[in-house]
PDB file of N, CA and C in Angstrom:
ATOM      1  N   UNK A   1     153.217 122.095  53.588  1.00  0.00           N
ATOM      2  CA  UNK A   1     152.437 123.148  54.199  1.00  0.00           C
ATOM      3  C   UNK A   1     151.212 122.536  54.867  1.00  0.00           C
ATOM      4  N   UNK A   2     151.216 123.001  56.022  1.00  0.00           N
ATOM      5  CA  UNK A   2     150.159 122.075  57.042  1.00  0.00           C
ATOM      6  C   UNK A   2     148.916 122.896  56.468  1.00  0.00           C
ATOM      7  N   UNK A   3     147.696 122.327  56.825  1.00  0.00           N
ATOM      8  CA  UNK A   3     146.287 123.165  56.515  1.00  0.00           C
ATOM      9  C   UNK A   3     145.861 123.406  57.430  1.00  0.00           C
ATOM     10  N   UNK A   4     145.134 124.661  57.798  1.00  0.00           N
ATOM     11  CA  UNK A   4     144.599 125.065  58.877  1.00  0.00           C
ATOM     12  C   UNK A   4     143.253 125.466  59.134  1.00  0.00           C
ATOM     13  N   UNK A   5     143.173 125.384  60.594  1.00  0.00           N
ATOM     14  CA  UNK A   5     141.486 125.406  60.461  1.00  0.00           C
ATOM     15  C   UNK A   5     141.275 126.466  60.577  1.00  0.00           C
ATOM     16  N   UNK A   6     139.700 126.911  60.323  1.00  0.00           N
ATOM     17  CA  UNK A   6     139.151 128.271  60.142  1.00  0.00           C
ATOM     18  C   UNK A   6     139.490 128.933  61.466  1.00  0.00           C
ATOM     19  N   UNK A   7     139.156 128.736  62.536  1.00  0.00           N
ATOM     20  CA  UNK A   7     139.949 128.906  63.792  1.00  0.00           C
ATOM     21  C   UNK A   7     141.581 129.728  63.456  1.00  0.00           C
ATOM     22  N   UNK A   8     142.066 129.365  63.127  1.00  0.00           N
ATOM     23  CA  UNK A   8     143.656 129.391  62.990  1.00  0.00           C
ATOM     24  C   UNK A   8     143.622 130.696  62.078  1.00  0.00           C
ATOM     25  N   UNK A   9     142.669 130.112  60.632  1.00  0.00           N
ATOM     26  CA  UNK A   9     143.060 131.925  60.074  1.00  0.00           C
ATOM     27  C   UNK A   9     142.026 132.468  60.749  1.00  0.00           C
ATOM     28  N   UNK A  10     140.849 132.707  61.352  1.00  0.00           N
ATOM     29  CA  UNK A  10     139.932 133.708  61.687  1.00  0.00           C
ATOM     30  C   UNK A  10     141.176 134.465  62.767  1.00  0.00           C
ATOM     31  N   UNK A  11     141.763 133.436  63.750  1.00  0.00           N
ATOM     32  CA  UNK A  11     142.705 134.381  64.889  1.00  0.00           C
ATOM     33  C   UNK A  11     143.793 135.060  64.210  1.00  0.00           C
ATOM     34  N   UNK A  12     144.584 134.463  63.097  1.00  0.00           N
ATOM     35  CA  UNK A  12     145.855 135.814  62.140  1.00  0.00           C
ATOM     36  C   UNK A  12     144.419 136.632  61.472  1.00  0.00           C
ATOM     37  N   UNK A  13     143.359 136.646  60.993  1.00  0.00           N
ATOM     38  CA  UNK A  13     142.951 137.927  60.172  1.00  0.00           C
ATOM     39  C   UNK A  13     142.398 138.947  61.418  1.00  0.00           C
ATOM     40  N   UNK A  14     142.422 138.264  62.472  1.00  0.00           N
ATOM     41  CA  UNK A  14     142.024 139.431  63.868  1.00  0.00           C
ATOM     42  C   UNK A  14     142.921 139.972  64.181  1.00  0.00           C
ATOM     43  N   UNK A  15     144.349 139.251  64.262  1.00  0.00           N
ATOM     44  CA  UNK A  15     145.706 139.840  64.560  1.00  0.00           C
ATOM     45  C   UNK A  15     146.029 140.924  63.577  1.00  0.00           C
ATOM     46  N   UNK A  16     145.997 140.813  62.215  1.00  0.00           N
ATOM     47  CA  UNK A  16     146.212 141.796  61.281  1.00  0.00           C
ATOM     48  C   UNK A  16     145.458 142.787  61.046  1.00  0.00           C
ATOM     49  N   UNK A  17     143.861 142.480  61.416  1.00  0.00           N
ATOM     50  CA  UNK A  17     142.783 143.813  61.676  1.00  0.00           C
ATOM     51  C   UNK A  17     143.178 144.846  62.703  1.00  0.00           C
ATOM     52  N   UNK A  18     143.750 144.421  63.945  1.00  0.00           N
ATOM     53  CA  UNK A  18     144.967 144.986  65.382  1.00  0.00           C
ATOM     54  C   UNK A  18     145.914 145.568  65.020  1.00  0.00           C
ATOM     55  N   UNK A  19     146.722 145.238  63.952  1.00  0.00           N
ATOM     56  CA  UNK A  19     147.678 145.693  63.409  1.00  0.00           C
ATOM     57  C   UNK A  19     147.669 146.762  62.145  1.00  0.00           C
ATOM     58  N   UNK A  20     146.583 146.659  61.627  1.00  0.00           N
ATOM     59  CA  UNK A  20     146.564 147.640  60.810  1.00  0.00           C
ATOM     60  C   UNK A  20     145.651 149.172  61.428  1.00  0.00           C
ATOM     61  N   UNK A  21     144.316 148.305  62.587  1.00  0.00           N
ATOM     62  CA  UNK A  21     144.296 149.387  63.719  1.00  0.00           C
ATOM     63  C   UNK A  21     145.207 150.463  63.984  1.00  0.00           C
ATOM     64  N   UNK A  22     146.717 149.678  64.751  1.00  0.00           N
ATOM     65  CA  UNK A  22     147.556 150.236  65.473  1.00  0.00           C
ATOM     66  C   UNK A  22     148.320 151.485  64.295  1.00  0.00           C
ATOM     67  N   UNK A  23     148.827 150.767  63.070  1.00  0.00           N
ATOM     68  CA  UNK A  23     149.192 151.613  62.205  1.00  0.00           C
ATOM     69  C   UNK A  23     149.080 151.351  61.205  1.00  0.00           C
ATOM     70  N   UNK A  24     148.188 151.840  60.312  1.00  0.00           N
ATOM     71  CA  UNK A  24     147.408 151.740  58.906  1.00  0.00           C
ATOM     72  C   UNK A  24     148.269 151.771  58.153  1.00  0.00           C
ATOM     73  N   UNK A  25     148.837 153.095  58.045  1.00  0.00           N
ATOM     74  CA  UNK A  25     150.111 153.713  57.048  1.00  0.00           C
ATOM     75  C   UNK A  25     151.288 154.235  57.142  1.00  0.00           C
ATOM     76  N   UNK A  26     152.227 154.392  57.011  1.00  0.00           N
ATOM     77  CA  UNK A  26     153.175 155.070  56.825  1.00  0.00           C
ATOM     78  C   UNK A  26     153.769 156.005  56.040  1.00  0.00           C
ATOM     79  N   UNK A  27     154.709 156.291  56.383  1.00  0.00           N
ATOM     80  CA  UNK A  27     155.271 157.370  55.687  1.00  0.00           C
ATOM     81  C   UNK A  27     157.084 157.260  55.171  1.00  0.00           C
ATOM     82  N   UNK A  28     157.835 156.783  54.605  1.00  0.00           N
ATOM     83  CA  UNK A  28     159.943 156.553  54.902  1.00  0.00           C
ATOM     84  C   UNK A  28     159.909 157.204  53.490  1.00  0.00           C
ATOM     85  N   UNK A  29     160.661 158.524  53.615  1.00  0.00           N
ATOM     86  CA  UNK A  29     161.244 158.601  52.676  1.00  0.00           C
ATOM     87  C   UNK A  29     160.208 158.984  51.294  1.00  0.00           C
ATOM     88  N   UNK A  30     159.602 160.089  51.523  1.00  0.00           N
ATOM     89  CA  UNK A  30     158.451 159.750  50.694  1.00  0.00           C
ATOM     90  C   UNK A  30     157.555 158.967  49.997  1.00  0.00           C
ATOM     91  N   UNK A  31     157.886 157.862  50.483  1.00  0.00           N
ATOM     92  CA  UNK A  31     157.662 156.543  50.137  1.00  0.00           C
ATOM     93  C   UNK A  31     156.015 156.429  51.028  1.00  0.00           C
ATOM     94  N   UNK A  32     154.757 155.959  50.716  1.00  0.00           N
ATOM     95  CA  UNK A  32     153.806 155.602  51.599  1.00  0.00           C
ATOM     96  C   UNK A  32     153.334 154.336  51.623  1.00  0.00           C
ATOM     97  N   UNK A  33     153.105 153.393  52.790  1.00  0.00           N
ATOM     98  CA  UNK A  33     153.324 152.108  52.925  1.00  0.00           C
ATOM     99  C   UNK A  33     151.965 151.830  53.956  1.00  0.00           C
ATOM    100  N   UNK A  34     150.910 151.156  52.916  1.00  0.00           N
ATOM    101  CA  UNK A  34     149.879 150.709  54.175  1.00  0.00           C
ATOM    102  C   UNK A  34     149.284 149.159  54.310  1.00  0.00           C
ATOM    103  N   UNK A  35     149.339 148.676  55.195  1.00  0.00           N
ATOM    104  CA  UNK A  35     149.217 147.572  55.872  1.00  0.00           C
ATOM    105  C   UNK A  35     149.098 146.714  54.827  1.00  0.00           C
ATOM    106  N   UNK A  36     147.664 147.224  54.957  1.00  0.00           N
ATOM    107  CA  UNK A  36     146.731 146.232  54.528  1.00  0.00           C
ATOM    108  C   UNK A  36     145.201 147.266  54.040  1.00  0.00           C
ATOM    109  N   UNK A  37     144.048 146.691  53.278  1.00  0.00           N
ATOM    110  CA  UNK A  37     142.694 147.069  53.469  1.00  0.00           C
ATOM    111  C   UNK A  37     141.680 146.607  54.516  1.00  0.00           C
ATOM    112  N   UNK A  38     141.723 147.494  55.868  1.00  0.00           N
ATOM    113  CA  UNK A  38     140.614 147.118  56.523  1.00  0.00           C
ATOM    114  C   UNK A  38     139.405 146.619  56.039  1.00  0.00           C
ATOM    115  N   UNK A  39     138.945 146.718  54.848  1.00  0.00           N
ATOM    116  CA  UNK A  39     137.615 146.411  54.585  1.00  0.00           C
ATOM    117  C   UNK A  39     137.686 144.870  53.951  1.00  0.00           C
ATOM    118  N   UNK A  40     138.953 144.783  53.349  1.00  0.00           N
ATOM    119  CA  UNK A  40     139.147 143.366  52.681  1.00  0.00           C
ATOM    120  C   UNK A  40     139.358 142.429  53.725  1.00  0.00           C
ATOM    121  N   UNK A  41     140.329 143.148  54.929  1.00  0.00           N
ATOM    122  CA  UNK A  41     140.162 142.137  56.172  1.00  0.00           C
ATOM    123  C   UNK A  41     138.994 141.840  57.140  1.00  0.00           C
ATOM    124  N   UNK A  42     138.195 142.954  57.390  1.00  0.00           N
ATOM    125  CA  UNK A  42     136.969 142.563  58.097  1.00  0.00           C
ATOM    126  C   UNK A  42     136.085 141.333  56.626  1.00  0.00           C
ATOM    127  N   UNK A  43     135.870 141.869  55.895  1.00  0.00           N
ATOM    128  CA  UNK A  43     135.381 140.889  54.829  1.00  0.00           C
ATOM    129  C   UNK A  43     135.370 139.451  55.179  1.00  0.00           C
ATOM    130  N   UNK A  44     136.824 139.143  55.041  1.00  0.00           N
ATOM    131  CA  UNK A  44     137.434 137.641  55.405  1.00  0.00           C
ATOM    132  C   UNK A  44     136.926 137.343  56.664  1.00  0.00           C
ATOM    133  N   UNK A  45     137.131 138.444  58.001  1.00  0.00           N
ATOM    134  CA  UNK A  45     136.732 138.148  58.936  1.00  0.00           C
ATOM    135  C   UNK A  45     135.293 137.590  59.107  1.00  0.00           C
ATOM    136  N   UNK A  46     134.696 138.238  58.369  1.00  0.00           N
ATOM    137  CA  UNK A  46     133.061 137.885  58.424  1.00  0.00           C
ATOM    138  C   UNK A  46     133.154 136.710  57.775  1.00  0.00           C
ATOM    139  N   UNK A  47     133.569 136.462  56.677  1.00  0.00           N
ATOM    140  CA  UNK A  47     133.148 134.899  55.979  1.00  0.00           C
ATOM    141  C   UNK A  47     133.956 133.729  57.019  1.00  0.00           C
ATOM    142  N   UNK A  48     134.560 133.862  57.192  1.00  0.00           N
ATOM    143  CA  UNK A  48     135.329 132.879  58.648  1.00  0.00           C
ATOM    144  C   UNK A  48     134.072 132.559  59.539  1.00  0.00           C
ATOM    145  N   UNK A  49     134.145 133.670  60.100  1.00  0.00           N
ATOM    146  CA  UNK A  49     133.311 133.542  61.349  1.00  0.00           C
ATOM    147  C   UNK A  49     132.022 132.757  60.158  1.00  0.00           C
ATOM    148  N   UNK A  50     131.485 133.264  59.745  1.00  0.00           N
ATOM    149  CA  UNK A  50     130.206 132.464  59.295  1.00  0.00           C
ATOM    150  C   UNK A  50     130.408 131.513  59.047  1.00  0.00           C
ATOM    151  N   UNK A  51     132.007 130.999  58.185  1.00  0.00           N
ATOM    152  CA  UNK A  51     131.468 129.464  57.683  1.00  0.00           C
ATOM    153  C   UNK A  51     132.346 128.543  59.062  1.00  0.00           C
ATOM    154  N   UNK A  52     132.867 129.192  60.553  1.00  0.00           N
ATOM    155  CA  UNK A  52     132.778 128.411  61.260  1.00  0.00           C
ATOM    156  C   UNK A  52     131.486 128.090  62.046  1.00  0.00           C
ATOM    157  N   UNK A  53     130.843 129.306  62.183  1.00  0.00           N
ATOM    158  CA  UNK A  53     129.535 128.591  62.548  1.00  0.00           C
ATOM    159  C   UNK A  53     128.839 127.613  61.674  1.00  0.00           C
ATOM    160  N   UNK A  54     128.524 127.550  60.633  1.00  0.00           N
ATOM    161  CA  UNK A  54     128.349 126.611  59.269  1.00  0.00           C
ATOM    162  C   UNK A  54     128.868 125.353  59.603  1.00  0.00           C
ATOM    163  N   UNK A  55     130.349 125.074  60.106  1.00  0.00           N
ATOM    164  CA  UNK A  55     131.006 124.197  60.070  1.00  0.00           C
ATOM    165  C   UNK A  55     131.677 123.667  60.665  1.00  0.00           C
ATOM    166  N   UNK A  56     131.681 124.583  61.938  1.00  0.00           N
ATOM    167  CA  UNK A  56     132.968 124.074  63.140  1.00  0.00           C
ATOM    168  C   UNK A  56     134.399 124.868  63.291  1.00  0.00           C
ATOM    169  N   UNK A  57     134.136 125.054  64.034  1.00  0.00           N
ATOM    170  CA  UNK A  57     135.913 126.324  64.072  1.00  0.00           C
ATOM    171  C   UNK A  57     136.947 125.463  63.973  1.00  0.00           C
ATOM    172  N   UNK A  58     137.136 124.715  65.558  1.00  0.00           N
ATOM    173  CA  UNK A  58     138.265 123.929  65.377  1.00  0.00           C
ATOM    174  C   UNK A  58     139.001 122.431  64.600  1.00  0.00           C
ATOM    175  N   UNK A  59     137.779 122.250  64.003  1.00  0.00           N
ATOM    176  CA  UNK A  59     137.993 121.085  63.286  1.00  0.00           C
ATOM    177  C   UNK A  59     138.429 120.910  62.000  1.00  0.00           C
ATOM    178  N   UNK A  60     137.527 121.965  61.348  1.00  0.00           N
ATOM    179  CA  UNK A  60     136.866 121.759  59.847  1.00  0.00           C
ATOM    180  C   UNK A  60     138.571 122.865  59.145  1.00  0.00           C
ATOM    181  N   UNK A  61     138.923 121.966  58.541  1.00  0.00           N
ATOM    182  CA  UNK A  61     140.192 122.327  57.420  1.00  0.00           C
ATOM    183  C   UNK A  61     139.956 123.330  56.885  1.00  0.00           C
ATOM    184  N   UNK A  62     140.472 124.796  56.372  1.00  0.00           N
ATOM    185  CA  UNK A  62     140.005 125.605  55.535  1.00  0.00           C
ATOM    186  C   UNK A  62     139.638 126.079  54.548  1.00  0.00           C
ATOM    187  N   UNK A  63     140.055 124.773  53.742  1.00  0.00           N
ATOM    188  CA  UNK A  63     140.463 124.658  51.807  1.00  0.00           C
ATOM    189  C   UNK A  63     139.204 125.055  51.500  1.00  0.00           C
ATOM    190  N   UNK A  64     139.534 126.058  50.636  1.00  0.00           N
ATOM    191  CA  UNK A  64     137.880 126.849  49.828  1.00  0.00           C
ATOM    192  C   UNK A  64     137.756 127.677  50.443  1.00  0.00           C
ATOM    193  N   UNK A  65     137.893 128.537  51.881  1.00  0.00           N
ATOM    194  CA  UNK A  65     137.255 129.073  52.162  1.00  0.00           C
ATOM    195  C   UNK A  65     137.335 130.954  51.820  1.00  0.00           C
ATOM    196  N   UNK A  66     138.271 131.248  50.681  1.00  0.00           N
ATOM    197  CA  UNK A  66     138.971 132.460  50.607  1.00  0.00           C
ATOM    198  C   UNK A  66     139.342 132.556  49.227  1.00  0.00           C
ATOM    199  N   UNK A  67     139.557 133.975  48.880  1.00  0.00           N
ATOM    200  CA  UNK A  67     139.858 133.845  47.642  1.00  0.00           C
ATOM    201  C   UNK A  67     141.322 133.485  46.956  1.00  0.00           C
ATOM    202  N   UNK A  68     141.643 132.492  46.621  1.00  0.00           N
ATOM    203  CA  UNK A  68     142.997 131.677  46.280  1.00  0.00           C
ATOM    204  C   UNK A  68     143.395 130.533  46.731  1.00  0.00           C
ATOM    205  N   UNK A  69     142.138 130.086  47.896  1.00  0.00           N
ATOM    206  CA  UNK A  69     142.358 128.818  47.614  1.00  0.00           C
ATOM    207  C   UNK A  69     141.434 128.088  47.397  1.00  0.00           C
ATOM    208  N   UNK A  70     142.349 126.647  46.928  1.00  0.00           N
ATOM    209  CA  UNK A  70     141.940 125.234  46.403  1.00  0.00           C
ATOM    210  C   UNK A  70     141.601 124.683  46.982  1.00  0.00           C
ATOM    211  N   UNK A  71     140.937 123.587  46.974  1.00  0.00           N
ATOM    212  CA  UNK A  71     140.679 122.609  47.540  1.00  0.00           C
ATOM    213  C   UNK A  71     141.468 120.915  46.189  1.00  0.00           C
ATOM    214  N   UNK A  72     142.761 120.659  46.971  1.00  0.00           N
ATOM    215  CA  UNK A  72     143.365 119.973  46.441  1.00  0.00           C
ATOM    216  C   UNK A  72     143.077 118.556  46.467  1.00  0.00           C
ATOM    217  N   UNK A  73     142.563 117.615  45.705  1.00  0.00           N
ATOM    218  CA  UNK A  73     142.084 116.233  46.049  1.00  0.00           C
ATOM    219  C   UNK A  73     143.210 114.859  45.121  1.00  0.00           C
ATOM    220  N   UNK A  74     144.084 113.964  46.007  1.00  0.00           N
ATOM    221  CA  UNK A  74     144.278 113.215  45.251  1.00  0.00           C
ATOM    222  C   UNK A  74     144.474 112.113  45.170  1.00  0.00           C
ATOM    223  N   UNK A  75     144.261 111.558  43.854  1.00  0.00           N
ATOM    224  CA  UNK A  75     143.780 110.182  44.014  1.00  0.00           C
ATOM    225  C   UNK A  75     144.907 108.929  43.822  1.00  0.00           C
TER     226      UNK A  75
END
């Protein structure tokens, strides 16, 4: 699994903020089905954007920057 830079997820958590825009929730079968939490995604969005200014968009690797990940080191 390649690592990606903050760049890379800040542009999928903008794509999925668009997408849950377009359609939040659903409805099949009495069944109700929603995206995602706008508020958990702008969230992320904001800590991105800040720690690329902090750090560099296109460069700087993402490890740490979210909740679940690691930062894997080995020796």
């Amino acid at each position: 699994m390649a690592l990606k830079t903050i760049a890379i997820l800040l542009e999928e958590v903008q794509h999925a903020i668009e997408k849950v825009l377009v359609s939040q929730e659903y409805e099949i079968a009495n069944r109700r089905q929603r995206m995602a939490m706008l508020e958990d995604l702008t969230n992320r969005e904001k800590f991105l954007i800040d720690s690329g200014e902090k750090k560099g968009f296109e460069n700087t690797l993402a490890g740490g920057t979210g909740k679940g990940s690691y930062r894997v080191i080995f020796t």
